[in-house]
Protein backbone atom coordinates (compact mmCIF):
# COMPACT_ATOMS: atom_id res chain seq x y z
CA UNK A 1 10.33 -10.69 9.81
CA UNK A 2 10.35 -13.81 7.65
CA UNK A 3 11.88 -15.33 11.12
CA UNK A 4 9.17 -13.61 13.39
CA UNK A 5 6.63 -15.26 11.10
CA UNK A 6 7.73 -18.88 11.05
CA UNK A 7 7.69 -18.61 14.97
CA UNK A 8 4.09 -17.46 14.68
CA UNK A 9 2.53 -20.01 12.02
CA UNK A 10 2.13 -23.59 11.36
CA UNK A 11 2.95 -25.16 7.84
CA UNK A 12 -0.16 -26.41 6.60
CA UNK A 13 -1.80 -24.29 8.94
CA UNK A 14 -3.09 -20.45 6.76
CA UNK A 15 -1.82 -17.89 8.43
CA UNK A 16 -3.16 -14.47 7.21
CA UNK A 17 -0.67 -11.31 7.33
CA UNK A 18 -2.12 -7.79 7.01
CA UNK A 19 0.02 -5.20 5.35
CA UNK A 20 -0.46 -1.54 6.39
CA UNK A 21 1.01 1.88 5.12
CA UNK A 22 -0.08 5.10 3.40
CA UNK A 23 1.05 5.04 -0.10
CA UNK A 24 4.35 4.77 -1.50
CA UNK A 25 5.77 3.78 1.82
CA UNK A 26 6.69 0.08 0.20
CA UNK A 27 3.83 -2.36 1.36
CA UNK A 28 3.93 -4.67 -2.64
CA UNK A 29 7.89 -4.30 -1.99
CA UNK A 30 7.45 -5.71 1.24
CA UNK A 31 5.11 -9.00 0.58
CA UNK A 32 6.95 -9.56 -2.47
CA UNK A 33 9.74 -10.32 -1.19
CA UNK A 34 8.83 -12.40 2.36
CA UNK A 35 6.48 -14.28 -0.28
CA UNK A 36 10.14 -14.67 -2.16
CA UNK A 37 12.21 -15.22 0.94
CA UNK A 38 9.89 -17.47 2.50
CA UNK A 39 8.99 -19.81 -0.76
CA UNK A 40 12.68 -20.12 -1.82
CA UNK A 41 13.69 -21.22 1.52
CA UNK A 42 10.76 -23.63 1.39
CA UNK A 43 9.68 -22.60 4.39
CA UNK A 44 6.22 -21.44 3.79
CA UNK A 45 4.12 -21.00 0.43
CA UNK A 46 2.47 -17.99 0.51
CA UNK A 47 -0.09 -15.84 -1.72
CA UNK A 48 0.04 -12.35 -1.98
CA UNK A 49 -3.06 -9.73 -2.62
CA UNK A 50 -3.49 -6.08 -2.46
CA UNK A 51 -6.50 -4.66 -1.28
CA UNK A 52 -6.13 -2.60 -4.45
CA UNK A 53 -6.64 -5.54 -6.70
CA UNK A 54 -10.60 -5.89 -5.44
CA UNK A 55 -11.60 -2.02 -6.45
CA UNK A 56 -15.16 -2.40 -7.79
CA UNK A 57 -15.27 -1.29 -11.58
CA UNK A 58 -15.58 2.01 -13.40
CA UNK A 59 -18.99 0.85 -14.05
CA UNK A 60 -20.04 0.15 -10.45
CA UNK A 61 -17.97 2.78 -8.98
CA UNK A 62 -20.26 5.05 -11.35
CA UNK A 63 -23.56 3.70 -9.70
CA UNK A 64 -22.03 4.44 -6.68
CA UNK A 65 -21.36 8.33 -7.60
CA UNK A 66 -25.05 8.68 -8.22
CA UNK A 67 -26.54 6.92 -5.69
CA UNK A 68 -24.38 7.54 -2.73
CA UNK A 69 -22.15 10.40 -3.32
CA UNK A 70 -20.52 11.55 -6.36
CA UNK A 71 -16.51 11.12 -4.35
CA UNK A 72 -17.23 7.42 -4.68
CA UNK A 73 -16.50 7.54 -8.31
CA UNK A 74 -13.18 7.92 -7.39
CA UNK A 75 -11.13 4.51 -6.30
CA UNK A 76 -9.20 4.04 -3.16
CA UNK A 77 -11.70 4.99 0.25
CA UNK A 78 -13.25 1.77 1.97
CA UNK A 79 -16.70 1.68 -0.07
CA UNK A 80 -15.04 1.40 -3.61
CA UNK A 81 -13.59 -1.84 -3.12
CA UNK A 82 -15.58 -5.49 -3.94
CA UNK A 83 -15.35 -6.96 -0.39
CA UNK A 84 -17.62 -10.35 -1.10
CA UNK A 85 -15.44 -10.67 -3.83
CA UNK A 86 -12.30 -10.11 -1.17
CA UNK A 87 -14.23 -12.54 1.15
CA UNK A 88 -14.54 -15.28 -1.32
CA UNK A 89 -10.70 -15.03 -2.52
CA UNK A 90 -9.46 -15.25 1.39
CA UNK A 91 -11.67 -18.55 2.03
CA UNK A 92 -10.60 -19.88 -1.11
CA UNK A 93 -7.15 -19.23 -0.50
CA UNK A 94 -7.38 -21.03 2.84
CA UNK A 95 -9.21 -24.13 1.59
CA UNK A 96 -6.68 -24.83 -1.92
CA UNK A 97 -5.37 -28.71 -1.44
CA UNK A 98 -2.31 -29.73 -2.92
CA UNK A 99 -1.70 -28.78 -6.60
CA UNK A 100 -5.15 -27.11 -6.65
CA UNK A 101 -5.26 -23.81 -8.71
CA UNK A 102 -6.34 -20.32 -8.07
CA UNK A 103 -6.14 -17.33 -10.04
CA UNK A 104 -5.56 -13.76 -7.95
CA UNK A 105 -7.51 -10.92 -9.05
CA UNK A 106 -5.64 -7.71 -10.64
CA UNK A 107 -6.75 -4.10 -11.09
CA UNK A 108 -4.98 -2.50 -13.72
CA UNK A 109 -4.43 1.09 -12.28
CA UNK A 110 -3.38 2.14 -15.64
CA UNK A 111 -6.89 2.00 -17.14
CA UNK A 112 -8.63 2.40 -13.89
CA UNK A 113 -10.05 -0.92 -14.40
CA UNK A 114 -10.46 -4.71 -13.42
CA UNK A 115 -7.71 -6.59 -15.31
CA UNK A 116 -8.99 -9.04 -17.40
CA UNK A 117 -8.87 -12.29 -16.25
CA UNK A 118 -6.10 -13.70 -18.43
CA UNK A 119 -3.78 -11.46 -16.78
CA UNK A 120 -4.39 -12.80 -13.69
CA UNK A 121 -1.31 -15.11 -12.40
CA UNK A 122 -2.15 -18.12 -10.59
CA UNK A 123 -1.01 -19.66 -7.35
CA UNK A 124 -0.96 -23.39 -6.21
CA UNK A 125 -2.28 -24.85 -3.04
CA UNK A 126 -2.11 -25.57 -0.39
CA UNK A 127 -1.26 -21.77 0.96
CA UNK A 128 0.22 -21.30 4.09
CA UNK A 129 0.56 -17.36 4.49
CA UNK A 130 -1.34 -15.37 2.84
CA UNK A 131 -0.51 -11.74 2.88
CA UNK A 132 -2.99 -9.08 2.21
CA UNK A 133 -1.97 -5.41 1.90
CA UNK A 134 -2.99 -2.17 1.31
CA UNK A 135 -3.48 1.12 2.73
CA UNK A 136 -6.11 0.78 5.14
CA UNK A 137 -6.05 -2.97 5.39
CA UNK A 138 -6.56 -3.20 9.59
CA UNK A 139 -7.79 0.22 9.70
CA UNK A 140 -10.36 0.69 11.93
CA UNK A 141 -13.20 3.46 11.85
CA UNK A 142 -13.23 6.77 13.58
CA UNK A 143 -15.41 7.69 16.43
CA UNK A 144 -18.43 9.84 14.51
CA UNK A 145 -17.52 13.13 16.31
CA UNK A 146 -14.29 13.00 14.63
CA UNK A 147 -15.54 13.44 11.20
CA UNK A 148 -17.30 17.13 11.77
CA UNK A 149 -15.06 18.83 10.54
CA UNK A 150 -12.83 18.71 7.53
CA UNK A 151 -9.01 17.74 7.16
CA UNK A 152 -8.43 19.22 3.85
CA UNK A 153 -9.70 21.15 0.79
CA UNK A 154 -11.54 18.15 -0.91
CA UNK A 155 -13.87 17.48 2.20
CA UNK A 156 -14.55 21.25 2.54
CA UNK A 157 -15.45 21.99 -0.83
CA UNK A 158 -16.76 18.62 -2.20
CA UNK A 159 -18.08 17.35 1.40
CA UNK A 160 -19.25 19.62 3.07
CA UNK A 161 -22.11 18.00 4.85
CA UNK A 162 -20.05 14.88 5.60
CA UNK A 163 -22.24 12.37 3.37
CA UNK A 164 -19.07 10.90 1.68
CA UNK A 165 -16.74 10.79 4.55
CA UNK A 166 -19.43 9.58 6.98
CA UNK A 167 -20.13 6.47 4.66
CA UNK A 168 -16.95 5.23 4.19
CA UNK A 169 -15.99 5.63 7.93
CA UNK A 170 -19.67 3.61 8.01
CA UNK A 171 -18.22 0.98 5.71
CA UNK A 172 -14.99 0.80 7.66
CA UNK A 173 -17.08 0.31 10.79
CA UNK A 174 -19.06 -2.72 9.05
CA UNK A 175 -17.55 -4.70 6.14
CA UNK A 176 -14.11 -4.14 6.30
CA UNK A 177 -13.92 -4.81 10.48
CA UNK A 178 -15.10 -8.42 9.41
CA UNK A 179 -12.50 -8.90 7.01
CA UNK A 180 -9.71 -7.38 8.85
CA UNK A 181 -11.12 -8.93 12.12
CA UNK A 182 -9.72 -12.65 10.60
CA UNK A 183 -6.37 -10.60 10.71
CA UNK A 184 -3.79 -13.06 12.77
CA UNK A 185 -0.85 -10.22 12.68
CA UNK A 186 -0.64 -6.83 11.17
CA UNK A 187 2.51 -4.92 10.09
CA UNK A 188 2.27 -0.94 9.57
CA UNK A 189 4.80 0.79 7.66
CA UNK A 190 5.09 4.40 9.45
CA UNK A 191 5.80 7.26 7.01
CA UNK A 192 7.51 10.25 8.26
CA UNK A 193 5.14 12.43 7.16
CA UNK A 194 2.83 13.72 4.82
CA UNK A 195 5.32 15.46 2.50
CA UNK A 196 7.13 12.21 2.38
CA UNK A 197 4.12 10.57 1.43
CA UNK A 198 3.28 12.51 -1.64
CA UNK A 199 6.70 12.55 -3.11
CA UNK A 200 6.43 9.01 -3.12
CA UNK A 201 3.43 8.85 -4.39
CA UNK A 202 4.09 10.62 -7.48
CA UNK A 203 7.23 8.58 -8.01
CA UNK A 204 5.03 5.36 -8.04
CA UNK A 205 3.03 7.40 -10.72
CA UNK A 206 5.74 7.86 -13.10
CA UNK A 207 6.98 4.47 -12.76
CA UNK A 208 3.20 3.20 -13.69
CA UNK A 209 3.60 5.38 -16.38
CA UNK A 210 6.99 4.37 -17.99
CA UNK A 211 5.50 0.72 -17.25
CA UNK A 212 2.15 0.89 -18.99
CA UNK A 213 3.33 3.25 -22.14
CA UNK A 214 0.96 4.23 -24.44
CA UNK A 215 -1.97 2.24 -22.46
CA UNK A 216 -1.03 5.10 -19.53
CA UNK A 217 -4.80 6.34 -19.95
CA UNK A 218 -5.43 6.12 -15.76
CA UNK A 219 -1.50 7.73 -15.12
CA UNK A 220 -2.04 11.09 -12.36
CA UNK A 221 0.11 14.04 -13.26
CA UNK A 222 1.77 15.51 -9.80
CA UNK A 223 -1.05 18.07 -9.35
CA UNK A 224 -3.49 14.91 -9.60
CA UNK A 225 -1.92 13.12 -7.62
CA UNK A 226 -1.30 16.10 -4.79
CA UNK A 227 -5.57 16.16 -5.24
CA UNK A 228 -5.84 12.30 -5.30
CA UNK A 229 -4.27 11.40 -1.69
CA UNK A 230 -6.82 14.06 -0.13
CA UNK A 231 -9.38 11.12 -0.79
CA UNK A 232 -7.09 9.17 1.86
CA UNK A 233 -5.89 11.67 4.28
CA UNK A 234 -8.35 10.91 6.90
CA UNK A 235 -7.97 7.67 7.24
CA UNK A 236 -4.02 7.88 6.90
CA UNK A 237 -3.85 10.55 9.81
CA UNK A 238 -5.84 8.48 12.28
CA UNK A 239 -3.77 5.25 10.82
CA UNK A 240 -0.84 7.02 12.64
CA UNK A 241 -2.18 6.69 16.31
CA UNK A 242 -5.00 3.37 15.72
CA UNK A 243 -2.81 1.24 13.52
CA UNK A 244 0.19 1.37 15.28
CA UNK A 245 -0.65 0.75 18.15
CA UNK A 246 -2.62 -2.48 17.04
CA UNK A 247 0.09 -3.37 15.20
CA UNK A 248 2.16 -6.84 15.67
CA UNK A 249 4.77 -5.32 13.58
CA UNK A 250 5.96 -1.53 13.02
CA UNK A 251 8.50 -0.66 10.78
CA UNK A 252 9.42 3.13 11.16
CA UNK A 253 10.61 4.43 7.46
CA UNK A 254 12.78 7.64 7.40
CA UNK A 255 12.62 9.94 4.11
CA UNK A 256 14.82 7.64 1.87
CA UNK A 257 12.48 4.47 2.57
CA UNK A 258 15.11 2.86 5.01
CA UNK A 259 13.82 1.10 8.13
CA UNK A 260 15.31 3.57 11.00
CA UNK A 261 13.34 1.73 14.02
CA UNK A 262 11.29 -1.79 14.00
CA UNK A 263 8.92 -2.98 16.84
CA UNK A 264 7.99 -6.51 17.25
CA UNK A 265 5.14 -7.84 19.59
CA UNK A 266 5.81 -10.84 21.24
C-alpha cells in the first residue's frame, strides 16, 4: 500500500488518503503505521487525523440534543463532529512550508471531551500525505426512501419518526460530501460482519480503559457498547455496498483482523 501510494502522489505535492471501516476493524493501526513506513523510508511525510478527533464538545453536542434531536447528544453520527474546524485543519495541513508547525486536534474519548490543547502533538511542514480516517470518512448519504424504516432497536424506540436519522443522512448529503469530495483515494477496511464488529469494539473499550485508569470516566461497559454501535449501524450497513465499491483500496479482514483478500484500483 505504502508502494501503491508513492505511484499515486508527488513529493511536495499533498496527497489526501481517506481511511474507511466500521469500528475496531484497525483504521489508527493502519495510518499509523504507512505514516511510520512511509516517513522512515523518507519517502513521504505524512500527517495523520481521525475524524474522531473533530467531535464537537459535550457542551455543543448538548445544544444539539435540544435543538435538533436529543440522539445528537451522543458522539459518533455525521452531525456531532466540528467540520469547519475539519475544513480549516485539511487546508492548513496542505499549505505548512518547510519547518512550519501545526498542532493536530485530539478528542479524549475517555472523558468524552476535546483534549486540551497541550496534549495535542505537533507535525512539521511541508506535508505530503495526509491521511484522514474514520468510520464514515467517504461515506456517502442514503437515498431518503431508505431511511423509513428502522434497522435496529434504538431507531424504533428513540426514532421513531425519523428526525434523528433523517438529519444526519441530511448532513452526510451536505457537509461531509464537500469534505470527502477533496478525497484523492479511499481505502475501506471490510469487516466480516456485525458480530465481528462488536467484539472488537468492546476490546478497543477495555484497552481505553486499562490506558486512561482512574480518568476512565467516558469507558462503555459491553452492554454500552452493544447499545452504542446502534448509533452507527445504518451508515455501516450501507458502507458495505457504497464504500466499497468507491473504494481505491479494499482490504477484506477475516475474524482475527488478518487481511484474507486486497483489491487495488489502478
Amino acid at each position: 500500500m505504502a508502494g501503491w501510494l508513492c505511484r499515486k502522489s508527488e513529493p511536495g505535492t499533498p496527497f489526501l488518503l481517506g481511511i474507511n471501516g466500521a469500528q475496531g476493524t484497525g483504521k489508527s493501526t493502519l495510518a499509523a503505521y504507512l505514516a511510520l513506513a512511509l516517513g522512515e523510508s523518507g519517502r513521504r511525510n505524512a500527517a495523520v487525523l481521525s475524524i474522531d478527533d473533530f467531535y464537537l464538545t459535550q457542551v455543543e453536542r448538548r445544544r444539539l440534543s435540544q435543538t435538533v434531536h436529543p440522539l445528537l447528544a451522543t458522539r459518533g453520527v455525521p452531525g456531532t463532529h466540528d467540520v469547519p474546524m475539519l475544513r480549516e485543519s485539511l487546508a492548513r495541513l496542505r499549505e505548512l512550508g518547510p519547518g512550519e508547525p501545526y498542532q493536530l486536534p485530539r478528542f479524549d474519548k475517555a472523558i468524552d471531551d476535546r483534549a486540551d490543547e497541550s496534549s495535542w502533538p505537533t507535525v512539521s511542514g511541508p506535508v505530503d500525505l495526509i491521511i484522514l480516517e474514520g468510520w464514515c470518512v467517504g461515506s456517502v448519504a442514503e437515498p431518503e426512501e431508505g431511511l423509513d424504516e428502522p434497522v435496529n432497536e434504538l431507531e424504533a424506540d428513540e426514532d421513531a419518526d425519523g428526525r434523528w436519522r433523517r438529519y444526519v443522512n441530511e448532513r452526510l448529503r451536505t457537509d461531509y460530501a464537500d469534505v470527502f469530495a477533496g478525497l484523492d483515494a479511499l481505502v475501506f477496511l471490510q469487516a466480516p460482519g456485525f458480530e465481528a464488529i462488536l467484539r472488537w469494539r468492546i476490546e478497543q473499550e477495555q484497552k481505553l480503559a486499562a490506558s486512561a485508569g482512574a480518568d476512565a470516566a467516558g469507558v462503555m461497559n459491553e452492554k454500552q457498547v452493544g447499545a452504542f454501535i446502534q448509533y452507527f449501524e445504518r451508515i455501516s450497513r450501507h458502507n458495505l455496498g457504497a464504500v466499497r465499491s468507491n473504494a481505491d483500496i479494499v482490504l477484506e479482514l477475516d475474524e482475527y483482523h488478518d487481511c484474507v483478500a486486497s483489491h487495488y484500483r489502478e
